[in-house]
Protein backbone atom coordinates (compact mmCIF):
# COMPACT_ATOMS: atom_id res chain seq x y z
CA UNK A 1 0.00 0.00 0.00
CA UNK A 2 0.95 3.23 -0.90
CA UNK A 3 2.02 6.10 1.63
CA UNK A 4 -1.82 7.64 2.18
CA UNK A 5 -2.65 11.28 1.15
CA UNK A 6 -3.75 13.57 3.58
CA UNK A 7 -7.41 14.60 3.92
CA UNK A 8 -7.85 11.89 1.76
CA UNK A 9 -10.74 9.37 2.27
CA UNK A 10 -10.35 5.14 2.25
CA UNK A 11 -12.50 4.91 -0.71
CA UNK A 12 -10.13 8.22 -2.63
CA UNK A 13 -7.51 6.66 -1.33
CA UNK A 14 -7.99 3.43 -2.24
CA UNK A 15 -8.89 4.54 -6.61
CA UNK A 16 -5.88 6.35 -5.86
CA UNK A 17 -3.99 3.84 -5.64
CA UNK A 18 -5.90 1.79 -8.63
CA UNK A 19 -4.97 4.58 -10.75
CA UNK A 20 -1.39 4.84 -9.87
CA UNK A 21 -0.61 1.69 -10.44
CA UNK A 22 -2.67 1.41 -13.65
CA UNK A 23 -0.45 4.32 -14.96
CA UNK A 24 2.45 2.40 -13.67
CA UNK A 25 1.81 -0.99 -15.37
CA UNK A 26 1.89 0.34 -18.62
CA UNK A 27 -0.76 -1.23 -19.72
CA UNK A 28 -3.94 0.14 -20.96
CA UNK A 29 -6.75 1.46 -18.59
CA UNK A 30 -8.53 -1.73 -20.34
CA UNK A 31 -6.15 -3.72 -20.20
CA UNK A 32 -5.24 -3.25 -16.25
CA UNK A 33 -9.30 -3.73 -15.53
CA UNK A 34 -9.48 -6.54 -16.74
CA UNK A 35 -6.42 -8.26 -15.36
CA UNK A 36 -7.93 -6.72 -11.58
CA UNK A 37 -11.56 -7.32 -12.25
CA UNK A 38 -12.34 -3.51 -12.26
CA UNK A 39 -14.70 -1.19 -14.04
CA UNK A 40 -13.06 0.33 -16.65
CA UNK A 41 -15.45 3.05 -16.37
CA UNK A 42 -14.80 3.06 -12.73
CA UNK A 43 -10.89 3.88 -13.45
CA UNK A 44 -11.84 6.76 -15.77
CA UNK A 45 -14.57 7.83 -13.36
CA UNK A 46 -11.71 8.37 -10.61
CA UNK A 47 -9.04 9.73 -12.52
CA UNK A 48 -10.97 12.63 -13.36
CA UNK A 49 -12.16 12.96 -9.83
CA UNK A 50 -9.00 12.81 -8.26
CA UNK A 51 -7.78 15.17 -10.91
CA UNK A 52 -10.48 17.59 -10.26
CA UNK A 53 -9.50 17.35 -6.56
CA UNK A 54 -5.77 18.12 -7.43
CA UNK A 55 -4.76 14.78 -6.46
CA UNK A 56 -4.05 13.34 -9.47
CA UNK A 57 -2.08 14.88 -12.80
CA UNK A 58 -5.28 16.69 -15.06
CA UNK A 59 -5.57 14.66 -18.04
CA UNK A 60 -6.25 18.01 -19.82
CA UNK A 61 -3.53 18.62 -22.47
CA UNK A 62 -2.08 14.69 -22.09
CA UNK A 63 -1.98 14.56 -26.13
CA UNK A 64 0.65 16.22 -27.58
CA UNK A 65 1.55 16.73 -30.94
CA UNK A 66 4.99 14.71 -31.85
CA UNK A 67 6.28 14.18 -35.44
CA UNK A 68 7.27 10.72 -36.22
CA UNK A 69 8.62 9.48 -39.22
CA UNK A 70 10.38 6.75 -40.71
CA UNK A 71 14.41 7.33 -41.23
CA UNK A 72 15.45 6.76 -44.59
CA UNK A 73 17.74 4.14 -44.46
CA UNK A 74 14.98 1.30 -43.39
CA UNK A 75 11.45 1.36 -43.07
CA UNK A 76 11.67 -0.18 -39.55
CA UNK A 77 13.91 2.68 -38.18
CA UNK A 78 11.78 5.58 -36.52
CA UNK A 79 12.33 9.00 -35.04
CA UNK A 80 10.14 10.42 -32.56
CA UNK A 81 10.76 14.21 -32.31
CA UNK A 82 8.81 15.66 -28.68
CA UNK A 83 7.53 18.96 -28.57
CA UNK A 84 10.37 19.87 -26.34
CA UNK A 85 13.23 19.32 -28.79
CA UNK A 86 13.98 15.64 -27.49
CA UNK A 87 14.59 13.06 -30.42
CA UNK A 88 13.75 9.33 -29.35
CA UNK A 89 14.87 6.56 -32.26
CA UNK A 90 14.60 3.08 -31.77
CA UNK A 91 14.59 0.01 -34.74
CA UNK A 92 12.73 -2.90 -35.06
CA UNK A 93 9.72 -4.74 -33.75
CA UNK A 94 7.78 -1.64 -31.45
CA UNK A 95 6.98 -2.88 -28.11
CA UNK A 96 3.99 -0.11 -27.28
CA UNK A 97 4.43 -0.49 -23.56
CA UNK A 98 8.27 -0.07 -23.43
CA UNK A 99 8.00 3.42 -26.43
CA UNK A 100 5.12 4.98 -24.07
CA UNK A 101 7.36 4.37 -21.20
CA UNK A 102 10.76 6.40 -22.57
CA UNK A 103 8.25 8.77 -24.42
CA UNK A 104 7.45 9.86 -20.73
CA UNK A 105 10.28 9.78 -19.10
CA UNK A 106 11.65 12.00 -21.81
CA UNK A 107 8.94 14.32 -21.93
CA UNK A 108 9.73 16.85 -19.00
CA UNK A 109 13.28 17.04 -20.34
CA UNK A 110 14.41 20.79 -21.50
């Protein structure tokens, strides 16, 4: 269990967590829902709660607009250009989960 918020009720508290680790798996908000036998209408229900109550990231603005193209020496090499300047490439078969992953991690860089 996760280090509880304060003023934060069991039942907040406890989608809280849901969502956190939903984000966290990588997987879809489907996906994770069905592999915990939740609502998947219940997950998006509490996200935007908790974001309206400033305890979890707004979803407003997630989207962003990236350029990605194919490089020109293969068809199977890509560039991902961020908003923010940052270049991501990568080759081969695309694993969704792991590309979402670095896109994030590499989105707050300057």
């Amino acid at each position: 269990m996760l280090e509880e918020e304060p003023g934060v009720s069991e039942r907040q508290q406890y989608w809280l967590e849901r969502v956190r680790e939903c984000e966290e798996s990588g997987l879809t908000t489907k996906a994770y829902a069905e592999a915990h036998a939740l609502s998947t209408s219940a997950l998006y229900t509490w996200r935007k709660r908790l974001s309206q109550r400033g305890l979890w990231p707004s979803q407003a603005g997630r989207f962003e607009r990236v350029q990605v193209s194919a490089l020109p020496r293969t068809s199977s090499e890509w560039r991902i250009t961020l908003p923010n300047g940052v270049q991501v490439e990568f080759s081969g078969s695309v694993d969704v989960a792991q590309v979402s992953r670095v896109l994030a991690a590499v989105k707050g860089i300057r």
